[in-house]
Protein backbone atom coordinates (compact mmCIF):
# COMPACT_ATOMS: atom_id res chain seq x y z
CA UNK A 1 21.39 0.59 1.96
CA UNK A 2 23.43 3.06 4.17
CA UNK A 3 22.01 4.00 6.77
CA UNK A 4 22.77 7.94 7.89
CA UNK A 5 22.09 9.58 11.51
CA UNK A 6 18.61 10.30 10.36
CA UNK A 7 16.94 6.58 9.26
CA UNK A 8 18.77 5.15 12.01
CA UNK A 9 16.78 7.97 14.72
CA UNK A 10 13.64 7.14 12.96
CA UNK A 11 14.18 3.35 13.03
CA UNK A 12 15.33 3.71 17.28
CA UNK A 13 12.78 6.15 17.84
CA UNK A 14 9.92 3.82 15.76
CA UNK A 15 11.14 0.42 18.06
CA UNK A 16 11.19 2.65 21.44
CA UNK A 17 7.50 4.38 20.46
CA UNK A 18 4.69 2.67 23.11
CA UNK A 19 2.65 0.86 19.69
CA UNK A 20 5.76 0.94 17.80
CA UNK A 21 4.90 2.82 15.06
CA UNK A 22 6.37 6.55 14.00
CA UNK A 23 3.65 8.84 12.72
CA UNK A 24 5.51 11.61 9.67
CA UNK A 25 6.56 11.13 6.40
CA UNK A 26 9.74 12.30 4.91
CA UNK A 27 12.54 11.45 1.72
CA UNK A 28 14.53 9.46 4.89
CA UNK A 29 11.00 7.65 5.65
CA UNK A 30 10.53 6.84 1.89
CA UNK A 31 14.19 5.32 1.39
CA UNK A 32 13.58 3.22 4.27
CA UNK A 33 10.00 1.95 2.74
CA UNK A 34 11.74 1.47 -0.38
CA UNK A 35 14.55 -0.32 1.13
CA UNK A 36 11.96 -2.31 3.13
CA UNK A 37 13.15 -1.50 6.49
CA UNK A 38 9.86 0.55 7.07
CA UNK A 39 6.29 -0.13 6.12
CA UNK A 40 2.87 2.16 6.11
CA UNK A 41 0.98 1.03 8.99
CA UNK A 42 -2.28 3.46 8.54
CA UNK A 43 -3.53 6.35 9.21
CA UNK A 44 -5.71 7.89 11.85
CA UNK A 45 -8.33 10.27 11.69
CA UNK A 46 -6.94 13.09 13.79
CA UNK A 47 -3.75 12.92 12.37
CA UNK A 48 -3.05 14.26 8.91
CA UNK A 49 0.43 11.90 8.42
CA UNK A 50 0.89 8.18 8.03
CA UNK A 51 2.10 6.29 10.13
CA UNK A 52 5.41 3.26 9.88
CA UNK A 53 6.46 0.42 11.66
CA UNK A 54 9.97 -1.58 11.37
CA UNK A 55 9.61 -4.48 9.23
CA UNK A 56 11.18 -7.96 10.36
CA UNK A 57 14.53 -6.81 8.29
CA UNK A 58 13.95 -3.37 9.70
CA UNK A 59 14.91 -5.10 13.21
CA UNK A 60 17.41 -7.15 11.71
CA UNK A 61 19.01 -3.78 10.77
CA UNK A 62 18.47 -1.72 13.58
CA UNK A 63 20.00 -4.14 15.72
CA UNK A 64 22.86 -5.44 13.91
């Protein structure tokens, strides 16, 4: 996969975020669930969205 400005904002902003997780869903979120860079990591009651963390090759990505 390619990463653009966007996935690569979510993924820095998602391995920054205090429980690392990045609450919002979007077409950029989906490509990087289906690409399995990102996973669904729950929901929480207050807060109509999802939430995502990095998976292991997520990191891999990020960082490389």
């Amino acid at each position: 996969m390619q990463l653009n400005n966007e996935h690569i904002a979510i993924m820095r902003h998602t391995q920054s975020a205090p429980h690392r997780v990045y609450c919002g869903d979007s077409s950029e979120m989906q490509e990087l669930v289906k690409a399995g860079l990102m996973r669904e990591a729950g929901r929480k009651s207050f807060v109509p969205d999802p939430y995502f963390s990095l998976t292991p090759d997520g990191i891999l990505a990020l960082n490389s």
